[in-house]
Structure formats: structure tokens, C-alpha cells
N, C-alpha and C. Protein backbone atom coordinates (compact mmCIF):
# COMPACT_ATOMS: atom_id res chain seq x y z
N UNK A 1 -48.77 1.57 -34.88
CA UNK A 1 -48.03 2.77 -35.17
C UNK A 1 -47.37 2.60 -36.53
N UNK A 2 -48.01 3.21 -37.68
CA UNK A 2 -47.35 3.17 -38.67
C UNK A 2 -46.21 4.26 -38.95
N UNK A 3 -45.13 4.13 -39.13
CA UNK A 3 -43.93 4.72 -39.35
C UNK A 3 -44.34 5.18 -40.82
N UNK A 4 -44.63 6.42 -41.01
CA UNK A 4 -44.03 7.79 -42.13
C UNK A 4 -42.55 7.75 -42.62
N UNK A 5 -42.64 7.00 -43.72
CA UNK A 5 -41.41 7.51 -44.29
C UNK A 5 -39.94 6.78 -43.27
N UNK A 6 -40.18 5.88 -42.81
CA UNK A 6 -39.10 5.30 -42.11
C UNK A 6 -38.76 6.07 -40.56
N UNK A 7 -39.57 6.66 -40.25
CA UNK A 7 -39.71 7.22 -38.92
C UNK A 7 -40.90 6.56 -38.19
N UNK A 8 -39.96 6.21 -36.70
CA UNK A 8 -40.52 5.77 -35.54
C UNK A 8 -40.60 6.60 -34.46
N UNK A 9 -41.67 6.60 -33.56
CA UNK A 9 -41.33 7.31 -31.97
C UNK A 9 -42.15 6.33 -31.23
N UNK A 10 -41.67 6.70 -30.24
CA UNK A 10 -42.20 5.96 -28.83
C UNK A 10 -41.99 6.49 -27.21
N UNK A 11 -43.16 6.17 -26.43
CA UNK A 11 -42.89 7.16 -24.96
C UNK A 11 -42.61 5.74 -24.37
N UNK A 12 -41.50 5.77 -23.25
CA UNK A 12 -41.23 4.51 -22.39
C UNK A 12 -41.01 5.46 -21.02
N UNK A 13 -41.42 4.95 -20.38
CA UNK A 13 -41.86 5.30 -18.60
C UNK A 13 -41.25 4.26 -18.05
N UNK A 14 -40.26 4.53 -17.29
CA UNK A 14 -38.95 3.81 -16.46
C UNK A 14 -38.75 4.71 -14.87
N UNK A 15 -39.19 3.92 -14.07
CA UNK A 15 -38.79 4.19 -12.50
C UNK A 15 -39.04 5.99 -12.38
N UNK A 16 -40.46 6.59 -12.85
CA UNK A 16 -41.13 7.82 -12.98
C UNK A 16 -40.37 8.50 -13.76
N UNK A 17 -39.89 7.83 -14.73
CA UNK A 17 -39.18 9.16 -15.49
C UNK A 17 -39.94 8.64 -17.34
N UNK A 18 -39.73 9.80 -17.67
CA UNK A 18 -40.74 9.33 -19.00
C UNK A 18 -39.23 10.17 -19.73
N UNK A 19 -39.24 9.12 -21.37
CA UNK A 19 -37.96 9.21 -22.21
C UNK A 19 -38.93 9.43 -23.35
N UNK A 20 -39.03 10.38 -24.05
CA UNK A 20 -39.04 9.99 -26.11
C UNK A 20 -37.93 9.25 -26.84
N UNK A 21 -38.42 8.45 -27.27
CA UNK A 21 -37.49 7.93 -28.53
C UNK A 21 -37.67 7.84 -29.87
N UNK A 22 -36.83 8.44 -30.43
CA UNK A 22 -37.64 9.01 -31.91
C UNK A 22 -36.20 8.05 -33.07
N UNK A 23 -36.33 7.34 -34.11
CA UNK A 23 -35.68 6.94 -34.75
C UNK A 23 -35.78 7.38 -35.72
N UNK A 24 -35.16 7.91 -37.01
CA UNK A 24 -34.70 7.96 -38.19
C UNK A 24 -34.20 7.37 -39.07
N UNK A 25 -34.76 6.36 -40.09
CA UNK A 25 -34.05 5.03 -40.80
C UNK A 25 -33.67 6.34 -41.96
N UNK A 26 -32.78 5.62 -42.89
CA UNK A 26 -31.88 5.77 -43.27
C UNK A 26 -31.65 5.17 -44.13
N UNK A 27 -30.53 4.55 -45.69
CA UNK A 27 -30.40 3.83 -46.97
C UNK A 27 -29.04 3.41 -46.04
N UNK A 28 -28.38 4.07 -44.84
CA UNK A 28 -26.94 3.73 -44.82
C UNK A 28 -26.95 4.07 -43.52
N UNK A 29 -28.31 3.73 -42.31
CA UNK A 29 -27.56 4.29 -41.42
C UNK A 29 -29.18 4.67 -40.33
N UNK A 30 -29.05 5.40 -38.98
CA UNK A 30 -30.17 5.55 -38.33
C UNK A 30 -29.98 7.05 -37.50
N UNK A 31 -30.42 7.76 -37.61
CA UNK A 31 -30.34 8.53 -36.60
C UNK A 31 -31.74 8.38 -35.39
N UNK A 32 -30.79 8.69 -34.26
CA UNK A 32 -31.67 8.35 -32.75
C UNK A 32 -31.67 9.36 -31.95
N UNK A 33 -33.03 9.97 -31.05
CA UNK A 33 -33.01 10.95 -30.12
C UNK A 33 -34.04 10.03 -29.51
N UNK A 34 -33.00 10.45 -28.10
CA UNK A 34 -33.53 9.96 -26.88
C UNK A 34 -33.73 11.40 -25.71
N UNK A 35 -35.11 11.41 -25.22
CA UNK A 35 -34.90 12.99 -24.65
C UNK A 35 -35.62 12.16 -22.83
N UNK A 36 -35.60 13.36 -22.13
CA UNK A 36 -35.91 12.93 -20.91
C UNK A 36 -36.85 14.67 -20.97
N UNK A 37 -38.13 14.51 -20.67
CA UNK A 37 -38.67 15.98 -20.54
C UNK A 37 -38.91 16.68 -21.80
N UNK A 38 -38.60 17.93 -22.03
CA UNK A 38 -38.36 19.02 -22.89
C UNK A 38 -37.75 18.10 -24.23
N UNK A 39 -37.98 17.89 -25.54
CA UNK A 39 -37.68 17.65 -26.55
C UNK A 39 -36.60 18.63 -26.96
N UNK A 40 -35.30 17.97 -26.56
CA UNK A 40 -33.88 18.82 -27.19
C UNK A 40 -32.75 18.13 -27.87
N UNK A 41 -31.76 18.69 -28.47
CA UNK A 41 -30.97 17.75 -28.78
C UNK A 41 -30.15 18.48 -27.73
N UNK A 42 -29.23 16.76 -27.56
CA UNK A 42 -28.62 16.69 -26.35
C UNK A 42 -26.89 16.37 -27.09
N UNK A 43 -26.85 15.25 -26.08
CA UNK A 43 -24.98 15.04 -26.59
C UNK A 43 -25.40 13.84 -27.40
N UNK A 44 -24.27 14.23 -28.91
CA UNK A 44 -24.29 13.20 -29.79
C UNK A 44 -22.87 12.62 -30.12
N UNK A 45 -23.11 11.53 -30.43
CA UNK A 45 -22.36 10.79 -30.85
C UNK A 45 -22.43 9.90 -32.05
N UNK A 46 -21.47 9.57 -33.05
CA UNK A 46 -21.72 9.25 -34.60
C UNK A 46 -20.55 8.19 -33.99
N UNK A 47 -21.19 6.90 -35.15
CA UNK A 47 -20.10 5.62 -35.01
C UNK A 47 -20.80 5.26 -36.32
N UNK A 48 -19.37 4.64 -37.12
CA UNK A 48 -19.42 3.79 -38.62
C UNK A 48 -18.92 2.76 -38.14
N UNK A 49 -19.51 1.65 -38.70
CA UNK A 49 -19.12 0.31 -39.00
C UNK A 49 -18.91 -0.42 -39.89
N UNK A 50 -18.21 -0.18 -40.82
CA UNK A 50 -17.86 -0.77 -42.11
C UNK A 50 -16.86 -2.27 -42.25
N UNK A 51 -15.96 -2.11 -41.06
CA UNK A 51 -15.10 -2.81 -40.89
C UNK A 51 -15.82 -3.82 -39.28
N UNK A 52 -14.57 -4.72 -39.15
CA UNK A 52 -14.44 -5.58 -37.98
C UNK A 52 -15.08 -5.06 -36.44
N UNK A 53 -14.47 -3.76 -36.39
CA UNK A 53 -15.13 -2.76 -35.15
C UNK A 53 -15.14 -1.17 -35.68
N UNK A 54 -16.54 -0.81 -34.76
CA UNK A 54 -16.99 0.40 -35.25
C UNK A 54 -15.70 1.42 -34.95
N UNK A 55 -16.12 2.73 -35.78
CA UNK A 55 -15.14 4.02 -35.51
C UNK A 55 -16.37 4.85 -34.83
N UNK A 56 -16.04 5.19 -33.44
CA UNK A 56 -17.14 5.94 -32.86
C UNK A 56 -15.78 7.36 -31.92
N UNK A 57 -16.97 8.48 -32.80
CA UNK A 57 -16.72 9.79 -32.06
C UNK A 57 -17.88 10.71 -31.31
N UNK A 58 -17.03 11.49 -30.82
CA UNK A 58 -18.17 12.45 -29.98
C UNK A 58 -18.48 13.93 -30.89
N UNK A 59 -19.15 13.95 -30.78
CA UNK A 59 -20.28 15.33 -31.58
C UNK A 59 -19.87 16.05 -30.43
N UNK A 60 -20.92 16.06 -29.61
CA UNK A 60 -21.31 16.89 -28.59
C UNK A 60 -21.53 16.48 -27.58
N UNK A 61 -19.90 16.78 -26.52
CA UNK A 61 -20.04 15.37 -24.93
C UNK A 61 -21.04 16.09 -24.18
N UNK A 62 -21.25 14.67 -23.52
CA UNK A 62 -22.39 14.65 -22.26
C UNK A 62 -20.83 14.99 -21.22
N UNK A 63 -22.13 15.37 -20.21
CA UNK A 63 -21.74 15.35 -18.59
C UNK A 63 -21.74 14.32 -18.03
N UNK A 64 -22.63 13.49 -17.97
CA UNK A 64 -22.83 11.69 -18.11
C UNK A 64 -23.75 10.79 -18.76
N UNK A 65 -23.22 9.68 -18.37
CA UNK A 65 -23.53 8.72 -19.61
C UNK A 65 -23.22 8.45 -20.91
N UNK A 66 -21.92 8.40 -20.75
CA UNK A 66 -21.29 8.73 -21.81
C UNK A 66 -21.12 7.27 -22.32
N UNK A 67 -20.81 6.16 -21.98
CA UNK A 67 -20.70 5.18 -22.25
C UNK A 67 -22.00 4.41 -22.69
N UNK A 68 -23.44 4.89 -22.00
CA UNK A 68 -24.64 4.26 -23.03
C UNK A 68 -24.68 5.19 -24.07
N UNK A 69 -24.30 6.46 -24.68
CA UNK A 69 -24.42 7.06 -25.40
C UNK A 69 -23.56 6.33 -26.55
N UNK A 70 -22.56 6.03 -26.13
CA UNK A 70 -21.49 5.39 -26.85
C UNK A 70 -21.72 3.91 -27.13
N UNK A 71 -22.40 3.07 -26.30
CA UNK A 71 -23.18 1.85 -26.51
C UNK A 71 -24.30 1.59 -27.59
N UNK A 72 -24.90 2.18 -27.48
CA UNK A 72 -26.36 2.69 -28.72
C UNK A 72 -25.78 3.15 -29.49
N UNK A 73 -24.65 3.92 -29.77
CA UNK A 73 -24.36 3.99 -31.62
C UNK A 73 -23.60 2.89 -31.84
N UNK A 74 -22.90 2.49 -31.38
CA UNK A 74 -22.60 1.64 -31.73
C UNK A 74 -22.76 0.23 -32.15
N UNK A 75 -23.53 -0.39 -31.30
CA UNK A 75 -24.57 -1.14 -31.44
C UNK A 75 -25.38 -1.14 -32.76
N UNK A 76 -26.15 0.07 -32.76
CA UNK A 76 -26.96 0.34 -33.92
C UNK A 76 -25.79 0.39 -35.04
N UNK A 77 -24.62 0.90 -35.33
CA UNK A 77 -24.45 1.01 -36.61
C UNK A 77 -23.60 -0.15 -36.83
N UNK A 78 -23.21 -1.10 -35.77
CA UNK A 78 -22.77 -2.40 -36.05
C UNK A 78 -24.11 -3.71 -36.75
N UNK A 79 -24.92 -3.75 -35.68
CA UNK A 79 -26.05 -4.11 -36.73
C UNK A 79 -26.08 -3.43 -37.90
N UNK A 80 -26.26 -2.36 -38.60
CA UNK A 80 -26.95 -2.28 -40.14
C UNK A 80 -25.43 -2.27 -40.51
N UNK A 81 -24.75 -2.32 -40.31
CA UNK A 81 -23.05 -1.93 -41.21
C UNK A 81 -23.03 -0.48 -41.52
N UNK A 82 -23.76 0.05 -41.10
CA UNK A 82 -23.84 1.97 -41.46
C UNK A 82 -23.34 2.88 -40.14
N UNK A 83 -24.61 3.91 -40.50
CA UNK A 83 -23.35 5.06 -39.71
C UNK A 83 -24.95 5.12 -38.62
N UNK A 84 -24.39 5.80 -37.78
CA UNK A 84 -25.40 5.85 -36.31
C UNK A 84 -25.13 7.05 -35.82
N UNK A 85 -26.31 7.84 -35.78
CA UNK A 85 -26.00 9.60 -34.78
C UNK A 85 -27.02 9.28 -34.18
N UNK A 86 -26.79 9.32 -32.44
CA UNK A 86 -27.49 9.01 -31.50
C UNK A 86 -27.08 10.50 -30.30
N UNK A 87 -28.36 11.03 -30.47
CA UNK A 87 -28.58 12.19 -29.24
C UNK A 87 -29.12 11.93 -27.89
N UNK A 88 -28.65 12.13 -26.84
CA UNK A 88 -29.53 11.97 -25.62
C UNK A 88 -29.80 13.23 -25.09
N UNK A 89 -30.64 13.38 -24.24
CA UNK A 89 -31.14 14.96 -23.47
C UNK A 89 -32.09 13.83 -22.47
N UNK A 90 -30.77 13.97 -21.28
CA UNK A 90 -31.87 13.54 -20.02
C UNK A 90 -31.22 14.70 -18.83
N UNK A 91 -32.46 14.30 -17.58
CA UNK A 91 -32.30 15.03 -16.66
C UNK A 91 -30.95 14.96 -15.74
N UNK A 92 -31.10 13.68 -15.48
CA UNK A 92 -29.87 12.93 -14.67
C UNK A 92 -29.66 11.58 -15.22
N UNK A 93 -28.56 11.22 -14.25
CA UNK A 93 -27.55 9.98 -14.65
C UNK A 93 -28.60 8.64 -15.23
N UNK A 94 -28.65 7.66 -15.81
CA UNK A 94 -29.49 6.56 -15.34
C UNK A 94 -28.97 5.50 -14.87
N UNK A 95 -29.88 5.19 -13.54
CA UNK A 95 -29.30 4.10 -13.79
C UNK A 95 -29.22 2.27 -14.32
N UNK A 96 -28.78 1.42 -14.01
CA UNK A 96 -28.49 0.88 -14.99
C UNK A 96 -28.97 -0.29 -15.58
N UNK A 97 -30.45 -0.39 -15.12
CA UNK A 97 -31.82 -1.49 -15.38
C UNK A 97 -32.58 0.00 -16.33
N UNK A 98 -32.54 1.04 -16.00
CA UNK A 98 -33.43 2.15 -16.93
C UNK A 98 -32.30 1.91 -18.21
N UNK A 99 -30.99 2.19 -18.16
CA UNK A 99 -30.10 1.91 -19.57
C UNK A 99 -30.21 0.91 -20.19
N UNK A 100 -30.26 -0.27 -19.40
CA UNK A 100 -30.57 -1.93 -20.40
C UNK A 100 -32.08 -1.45 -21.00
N UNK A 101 -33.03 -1.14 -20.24
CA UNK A 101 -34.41 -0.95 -20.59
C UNK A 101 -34.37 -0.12 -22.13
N UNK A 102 -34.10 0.85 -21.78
CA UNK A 102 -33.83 1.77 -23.21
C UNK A 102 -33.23 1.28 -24.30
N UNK A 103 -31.92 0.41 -24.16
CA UNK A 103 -31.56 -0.12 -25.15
C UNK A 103 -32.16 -1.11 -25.81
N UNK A 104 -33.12 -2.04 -24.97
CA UNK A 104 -33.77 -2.79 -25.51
C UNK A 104 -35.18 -2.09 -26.52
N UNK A 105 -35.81 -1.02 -25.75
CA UNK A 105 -36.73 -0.40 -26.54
C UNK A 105 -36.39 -0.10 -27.84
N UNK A 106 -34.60 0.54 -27.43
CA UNK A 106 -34.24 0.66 -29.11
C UNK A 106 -34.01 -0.29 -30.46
N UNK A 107 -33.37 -1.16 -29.20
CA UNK A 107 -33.38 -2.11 -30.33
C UNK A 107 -34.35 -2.95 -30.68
N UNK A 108 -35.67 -2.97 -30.16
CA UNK A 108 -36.78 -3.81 -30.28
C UNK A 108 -37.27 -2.86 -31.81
N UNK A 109 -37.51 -1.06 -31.41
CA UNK A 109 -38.09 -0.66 -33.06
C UNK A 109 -37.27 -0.58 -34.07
N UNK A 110 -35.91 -0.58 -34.14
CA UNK A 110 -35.27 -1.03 -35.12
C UNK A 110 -35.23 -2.38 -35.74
N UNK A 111 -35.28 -3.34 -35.07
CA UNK A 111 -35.73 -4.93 -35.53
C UNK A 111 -37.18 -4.55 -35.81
N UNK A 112 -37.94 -4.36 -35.42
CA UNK A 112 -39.43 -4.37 -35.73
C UNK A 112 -40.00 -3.78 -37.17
N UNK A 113 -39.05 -2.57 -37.57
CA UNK A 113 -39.48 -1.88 -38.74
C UNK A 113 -39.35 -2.46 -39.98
């Protein structure tokens, strides 16, 4: 899978549920959509890391999962020292071997690129 221009995607199939994950590199930063179904933007969340610990806010709250939403930007923009907008759009809650799973997918194509 050659990445265009610093763009990645990928389909991951977790306990019958199928996720897109689409990445966006960046000079300062990544943007991430994670969808469950229907390709939408969902609830986002932006975190900078410039300093010791990230500054992470909410865009647009979820109903749940608010804390892997909040995990994955952060994460991501603590690795590069930049800024991180991470969208999710899933059906329901996940739970919490499908959330480690995902995070690892994410962070496997961001190391990989």
C-alpha cells in the first residue's frame, strides 16, 4: 500500500465489526478518522504536545468512548511533538481488546510510514 502524498487507510475487522482507518501526515502533526460502517465524521478531538504533557480538547463530544478518543490524540501528538485531530464514527461502545486492537493498528501505520 503505497501512501499518496502522506496518506494511509486501512480496513481492520475486530469481533464482526469492520472499522476504516484513514491517517493524514502532516509537517506538524496527523489527522485520524476512525469510522465503524458509513464513512462520517464523528466526535473529534485535537491535542498539542509541545511541552512535558499534551493540551487535549474536545471538538465534537462523543456519547462514548470518550477516553480512547482522548487516548489516540494524544498519544499520537505526544509521539511527533505536534498537533493530533482524531475523529471516531462507530456504532456502539467498544470494548476493550477491540480499543487496544485499534490503537495498535494506529500506531503500527504511523511508525510504518
Amino acid at each position: 500500500m503505497d501512501p499518496p502524498n502522506g496518506f494511509f487507510q486501512k480496513t481492520v475487522n475486530l469481533e464482526s465489526r469492520h472499522f476504516f482507518l484513514q491517517i493524514q501526515k502532516f509537517e506538524n502533526g496527523y489527522f485520524i478518522s476512525i469510522t465503524e460502517g458509513a464513512k462520517k465524521i464523528g466526535s473529534i478531538v485535537a491535542s498539542l504536545a509541545t511541552g512535558p504533557t499534551p493540551i487535549t480538547t474536545t471538538v465534537i463530544p462523543t456519547r462514548t468512548d470518550s477516553l480512547f478518543l482522548k487516548l489516540v490524540a494524544e498519544r499520537i501528538s505526544t509521539r511527533m511533538r505536534g498537533i493530533a485531530l482524531v475523529s471516531v464514527f462507530i456504532q456502539k461502545e467498544l470494548e476493550t481488546d477491540s480499543a487496544k486492537a485499534l490503537m495498535s493498528e494506529i500506531m503500527e501505520m504511523i511508525e510504518n510510514e
